[in-house]
N, C-alpha and C. Protein backbone atom coordinates (compact mmCIF):
# COMPACT_ATOMS: atom_id res chain seq x y z
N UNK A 1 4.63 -8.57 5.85
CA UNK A 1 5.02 -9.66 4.99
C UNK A 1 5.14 -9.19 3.56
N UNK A 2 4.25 -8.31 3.16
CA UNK A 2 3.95 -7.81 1.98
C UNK A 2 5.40 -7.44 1.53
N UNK A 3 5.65 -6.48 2.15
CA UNK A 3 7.36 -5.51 1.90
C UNK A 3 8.19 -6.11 2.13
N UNK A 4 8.07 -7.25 2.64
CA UNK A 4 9.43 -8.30 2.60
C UNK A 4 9.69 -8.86 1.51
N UNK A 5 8.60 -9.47 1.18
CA UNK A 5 8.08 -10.08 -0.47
C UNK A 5 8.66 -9.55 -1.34
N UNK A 6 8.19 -8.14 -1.09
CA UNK A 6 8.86 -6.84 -2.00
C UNK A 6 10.13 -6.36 -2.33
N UNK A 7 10.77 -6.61 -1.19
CA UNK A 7 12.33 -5.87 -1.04
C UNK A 7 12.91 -7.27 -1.77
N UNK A 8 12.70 -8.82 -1.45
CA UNK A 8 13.37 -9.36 -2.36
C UNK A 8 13.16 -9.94 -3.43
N UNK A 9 11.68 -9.62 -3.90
CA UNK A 9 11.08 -9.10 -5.48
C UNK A 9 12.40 -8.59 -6.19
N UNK A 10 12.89 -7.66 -5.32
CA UNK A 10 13.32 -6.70 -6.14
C UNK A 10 14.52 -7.14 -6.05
N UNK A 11 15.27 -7.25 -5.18
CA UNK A 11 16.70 -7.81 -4.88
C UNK A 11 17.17 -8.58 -5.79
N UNK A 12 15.98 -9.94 -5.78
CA UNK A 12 16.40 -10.58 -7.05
C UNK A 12 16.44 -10.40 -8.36
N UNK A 13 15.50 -9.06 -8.52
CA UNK A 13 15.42 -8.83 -9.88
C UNK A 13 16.41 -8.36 -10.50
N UNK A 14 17.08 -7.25 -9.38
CA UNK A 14 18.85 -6.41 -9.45
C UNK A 14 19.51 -7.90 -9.79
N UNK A 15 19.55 -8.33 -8.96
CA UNK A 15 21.05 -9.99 -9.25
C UNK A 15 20.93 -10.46 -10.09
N UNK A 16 19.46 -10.85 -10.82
CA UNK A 16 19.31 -11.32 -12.13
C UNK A 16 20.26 -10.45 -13.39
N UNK A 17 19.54 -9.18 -13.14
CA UNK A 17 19.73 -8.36 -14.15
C UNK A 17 21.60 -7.84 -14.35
N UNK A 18 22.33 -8.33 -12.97
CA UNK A 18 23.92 -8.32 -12.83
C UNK A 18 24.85 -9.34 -12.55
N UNK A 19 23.73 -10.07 -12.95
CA UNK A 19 24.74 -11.57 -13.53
C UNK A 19 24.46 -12.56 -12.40
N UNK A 20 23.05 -12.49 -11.26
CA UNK A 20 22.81 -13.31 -10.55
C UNK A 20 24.22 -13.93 -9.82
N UNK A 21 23.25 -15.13 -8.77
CA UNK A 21 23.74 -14.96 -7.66
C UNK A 21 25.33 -15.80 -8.08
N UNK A 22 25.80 -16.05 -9.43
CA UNK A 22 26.99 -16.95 -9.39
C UNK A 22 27.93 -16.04 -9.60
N UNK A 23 27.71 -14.46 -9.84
CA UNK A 23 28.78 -13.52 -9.81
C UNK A 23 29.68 -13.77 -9.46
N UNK A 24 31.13 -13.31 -9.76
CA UNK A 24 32.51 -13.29 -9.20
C UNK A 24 32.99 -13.24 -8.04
N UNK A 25 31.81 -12.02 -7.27
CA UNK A 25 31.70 -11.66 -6.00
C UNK A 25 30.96 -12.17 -5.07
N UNK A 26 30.08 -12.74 -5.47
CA UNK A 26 29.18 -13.49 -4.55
C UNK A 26 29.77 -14.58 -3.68
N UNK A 27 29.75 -14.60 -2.24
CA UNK A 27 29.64 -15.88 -1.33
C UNK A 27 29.69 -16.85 -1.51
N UNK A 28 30.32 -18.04 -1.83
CA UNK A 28 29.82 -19.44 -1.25
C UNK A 28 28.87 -19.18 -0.39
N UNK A 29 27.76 -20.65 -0.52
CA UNK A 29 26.75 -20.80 0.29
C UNK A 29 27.98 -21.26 1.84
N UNK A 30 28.28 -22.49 1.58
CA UNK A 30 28.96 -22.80 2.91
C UNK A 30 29.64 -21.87 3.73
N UNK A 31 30.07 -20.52 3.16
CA UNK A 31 30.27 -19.62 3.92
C UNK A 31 29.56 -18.79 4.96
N UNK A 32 28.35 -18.71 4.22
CA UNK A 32 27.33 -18.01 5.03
C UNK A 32 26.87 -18.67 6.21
N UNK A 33 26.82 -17.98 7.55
CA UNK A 33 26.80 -18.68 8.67
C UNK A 33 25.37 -17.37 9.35
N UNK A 34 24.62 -18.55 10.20
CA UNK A 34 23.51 -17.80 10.45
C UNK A 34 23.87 -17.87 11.96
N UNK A 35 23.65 -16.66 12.45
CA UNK A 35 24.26 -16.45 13.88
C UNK A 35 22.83 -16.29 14.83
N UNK A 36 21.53 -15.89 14.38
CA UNK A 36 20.24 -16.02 14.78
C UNK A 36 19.29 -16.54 14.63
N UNK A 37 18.82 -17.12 15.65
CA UNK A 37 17.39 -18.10 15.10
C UNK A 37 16.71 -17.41 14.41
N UNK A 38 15.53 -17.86 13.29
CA UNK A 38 14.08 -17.54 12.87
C UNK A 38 13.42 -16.69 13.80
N UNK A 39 12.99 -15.38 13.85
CA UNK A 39 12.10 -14.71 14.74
C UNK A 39 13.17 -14.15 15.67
N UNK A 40 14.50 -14.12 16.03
CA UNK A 40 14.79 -13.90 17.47
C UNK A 40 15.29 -12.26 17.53
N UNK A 41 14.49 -11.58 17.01
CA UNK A 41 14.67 -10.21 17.19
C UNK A 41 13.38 -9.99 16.57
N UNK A 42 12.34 -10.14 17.60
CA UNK A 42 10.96 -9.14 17.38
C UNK A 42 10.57 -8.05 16.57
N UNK A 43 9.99 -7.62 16.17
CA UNK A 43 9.46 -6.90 15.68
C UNK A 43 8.33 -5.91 16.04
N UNK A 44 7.92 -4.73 16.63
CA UNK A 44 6.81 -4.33 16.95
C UNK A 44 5.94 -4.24 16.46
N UNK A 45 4.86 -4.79 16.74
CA UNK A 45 3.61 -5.07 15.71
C UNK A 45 2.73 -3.75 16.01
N UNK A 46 2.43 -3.66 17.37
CA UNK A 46 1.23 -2.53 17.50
C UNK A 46 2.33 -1.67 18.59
N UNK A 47 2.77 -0.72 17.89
CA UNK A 47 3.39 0.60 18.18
C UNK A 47 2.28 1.42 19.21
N UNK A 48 2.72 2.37 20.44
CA UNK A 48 1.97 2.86 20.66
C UNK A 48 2.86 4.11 21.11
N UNK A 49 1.79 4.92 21.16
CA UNK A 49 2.58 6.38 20.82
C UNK A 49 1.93 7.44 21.80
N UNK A 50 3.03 8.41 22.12
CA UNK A 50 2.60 9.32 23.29
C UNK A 50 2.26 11.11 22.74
N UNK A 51 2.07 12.01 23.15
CA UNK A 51 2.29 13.29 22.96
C UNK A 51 3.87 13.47 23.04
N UNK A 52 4.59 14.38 22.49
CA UNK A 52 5.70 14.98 22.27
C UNK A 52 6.15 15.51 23.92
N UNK A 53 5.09 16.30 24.18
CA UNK A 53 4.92 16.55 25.91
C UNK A 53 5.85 15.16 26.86
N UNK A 54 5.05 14.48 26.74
CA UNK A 54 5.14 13.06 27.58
C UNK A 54 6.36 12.31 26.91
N UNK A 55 6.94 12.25 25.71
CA UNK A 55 8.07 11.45 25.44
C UNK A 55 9.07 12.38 26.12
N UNK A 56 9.11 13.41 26.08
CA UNK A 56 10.23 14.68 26.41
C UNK A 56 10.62 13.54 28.31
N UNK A 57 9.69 12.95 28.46
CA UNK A 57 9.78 12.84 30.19
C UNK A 57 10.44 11.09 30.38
N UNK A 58 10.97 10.24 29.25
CA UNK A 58 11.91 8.62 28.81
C UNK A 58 12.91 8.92 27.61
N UNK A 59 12.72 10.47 26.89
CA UNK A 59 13.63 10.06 26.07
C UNK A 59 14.65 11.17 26.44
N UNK A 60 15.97 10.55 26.02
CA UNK A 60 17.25 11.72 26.06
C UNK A 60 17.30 13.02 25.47
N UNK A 61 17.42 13.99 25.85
CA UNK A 61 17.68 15.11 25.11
C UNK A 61 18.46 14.63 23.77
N UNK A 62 17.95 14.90 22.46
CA UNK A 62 18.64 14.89 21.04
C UNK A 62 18.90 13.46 20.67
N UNK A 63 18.09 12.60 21.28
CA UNK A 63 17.52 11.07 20.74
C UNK A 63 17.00 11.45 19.24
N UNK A 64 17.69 10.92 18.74
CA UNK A 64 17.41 10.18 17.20
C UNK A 64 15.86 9.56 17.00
N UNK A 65 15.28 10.09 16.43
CA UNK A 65 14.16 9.62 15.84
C UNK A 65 14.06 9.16 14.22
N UNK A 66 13.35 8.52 13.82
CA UNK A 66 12.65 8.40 12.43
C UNK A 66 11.60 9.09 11.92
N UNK A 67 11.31 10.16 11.66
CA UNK A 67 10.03 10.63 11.66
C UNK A 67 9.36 10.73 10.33
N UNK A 68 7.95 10.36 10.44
CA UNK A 68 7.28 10.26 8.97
C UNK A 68 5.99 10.63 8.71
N UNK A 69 5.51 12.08 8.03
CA UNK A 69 4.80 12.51 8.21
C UNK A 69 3.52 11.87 6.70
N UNK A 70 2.28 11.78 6.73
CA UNK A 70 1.51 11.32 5.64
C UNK A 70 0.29 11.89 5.84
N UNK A 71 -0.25 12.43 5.05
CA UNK A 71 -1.50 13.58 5.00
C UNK A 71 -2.04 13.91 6.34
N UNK A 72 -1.10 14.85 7.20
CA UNK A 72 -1.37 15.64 8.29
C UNK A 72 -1.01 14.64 9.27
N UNK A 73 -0.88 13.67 9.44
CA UNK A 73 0.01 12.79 10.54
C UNK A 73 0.79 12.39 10.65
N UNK A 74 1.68 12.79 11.93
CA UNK A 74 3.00 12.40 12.09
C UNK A 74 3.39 11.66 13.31
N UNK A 75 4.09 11.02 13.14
CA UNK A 75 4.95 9.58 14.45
C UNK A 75 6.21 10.30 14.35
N UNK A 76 6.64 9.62 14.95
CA UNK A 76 7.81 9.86 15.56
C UNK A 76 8.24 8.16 16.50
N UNK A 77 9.51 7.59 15.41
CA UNK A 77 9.76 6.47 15.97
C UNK A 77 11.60 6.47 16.65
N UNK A 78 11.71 5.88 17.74
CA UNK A 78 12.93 6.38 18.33
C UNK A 78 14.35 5.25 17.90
N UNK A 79 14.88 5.85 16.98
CA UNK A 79 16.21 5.15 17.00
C UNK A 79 16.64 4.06 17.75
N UNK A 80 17.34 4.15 18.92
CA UNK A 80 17.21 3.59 20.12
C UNK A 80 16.96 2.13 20.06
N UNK A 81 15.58 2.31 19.97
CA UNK A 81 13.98 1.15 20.28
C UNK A 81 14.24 0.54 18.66
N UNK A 82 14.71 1.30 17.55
CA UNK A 82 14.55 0.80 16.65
C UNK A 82 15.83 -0.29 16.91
N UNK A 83 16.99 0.07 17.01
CA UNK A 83 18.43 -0.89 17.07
C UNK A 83 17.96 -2.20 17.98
N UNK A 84 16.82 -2.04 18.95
CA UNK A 84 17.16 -3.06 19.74
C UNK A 84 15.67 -4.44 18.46
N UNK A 85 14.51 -3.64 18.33
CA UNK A 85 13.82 -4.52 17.25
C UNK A 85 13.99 -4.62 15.83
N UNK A 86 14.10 -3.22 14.97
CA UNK A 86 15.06 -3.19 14.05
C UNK A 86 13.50 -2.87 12.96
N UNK A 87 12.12 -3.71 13.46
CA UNK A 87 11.11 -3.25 12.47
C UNK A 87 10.49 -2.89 13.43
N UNK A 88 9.50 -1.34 12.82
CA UNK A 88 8.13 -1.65 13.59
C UNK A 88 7.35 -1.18 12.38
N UNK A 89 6.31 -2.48 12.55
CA UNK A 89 4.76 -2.28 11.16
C UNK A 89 3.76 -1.83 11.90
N UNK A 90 3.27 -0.47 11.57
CA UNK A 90 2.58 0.05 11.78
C UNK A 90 1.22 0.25 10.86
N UNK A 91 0.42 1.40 11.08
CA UNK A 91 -0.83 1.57 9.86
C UNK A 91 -0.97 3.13 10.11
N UNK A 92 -0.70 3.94 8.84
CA UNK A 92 -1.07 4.93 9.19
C UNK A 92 -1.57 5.77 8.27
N UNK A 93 -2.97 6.02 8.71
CA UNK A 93 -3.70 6.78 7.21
C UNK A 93 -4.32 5.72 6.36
N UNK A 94 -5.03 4.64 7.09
CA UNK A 94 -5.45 3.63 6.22
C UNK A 94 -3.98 2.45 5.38
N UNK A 95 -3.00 3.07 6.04
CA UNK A 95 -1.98 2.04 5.27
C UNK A 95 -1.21 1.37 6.15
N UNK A 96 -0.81 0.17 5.59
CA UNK A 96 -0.04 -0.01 6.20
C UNK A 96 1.45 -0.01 6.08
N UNK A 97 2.46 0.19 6.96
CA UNK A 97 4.01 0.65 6.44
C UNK A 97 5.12 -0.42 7.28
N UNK A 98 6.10 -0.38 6.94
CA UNK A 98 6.89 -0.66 7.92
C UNK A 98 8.11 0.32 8.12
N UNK A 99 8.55 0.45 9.41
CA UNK A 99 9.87 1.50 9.45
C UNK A 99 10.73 0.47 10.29
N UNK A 100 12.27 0.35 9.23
CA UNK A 100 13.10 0.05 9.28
C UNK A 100 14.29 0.21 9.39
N UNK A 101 15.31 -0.49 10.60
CA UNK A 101 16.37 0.58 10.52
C UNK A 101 17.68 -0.95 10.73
């Protein structure tokens, strides 16, 4: 929730600072059409993760990953899995993150 907060903290702060949302370019509201409910593409909350060994034996040879390493630990999140949820919030190293695609 935090980094959501965040990303359009900031979003708005850019539109403010470029002439907000009545720009030249900007949308009509009545244009904008919402094609998905609230919630209807999940999110993975508690990620769980295998040895490199053992993924080699569901994932494709030269599958796309995300990978993100933070004081000596590293994940490895699969492309793929990401297109079909799009977030997964994880915790790693005492933090918490989200990886987004």
């Amino acid at each position: 929730m935090f980094l959501r907060l965040a990303a359009w903290s900031l979003l708005a702060g850019t539109l403010a600072a470029i002439g907000g949302a009545q720009a030249a370019w900007a949308s009509p509201a009545e244009e904008i059409v919402t094609v998905l409910p609230r919630d209807a593409i999940p999110s993975i909350d508690a990620p769980r993760f295998v040895p490199a060994r053992e993924a080699q034996k569901f994932m494709a040879a030269g599958e796309m990953v995300i990978g993100l390493e933070m004081e000596g630990e590293a994940r490895a999140y699969s492309v793929p899995l990401l297109s079909t949820h799009e977030i997964v919030n994880d915790r790693l190293r005492g933090r918490d993150i989200a990886v987004t695609w």
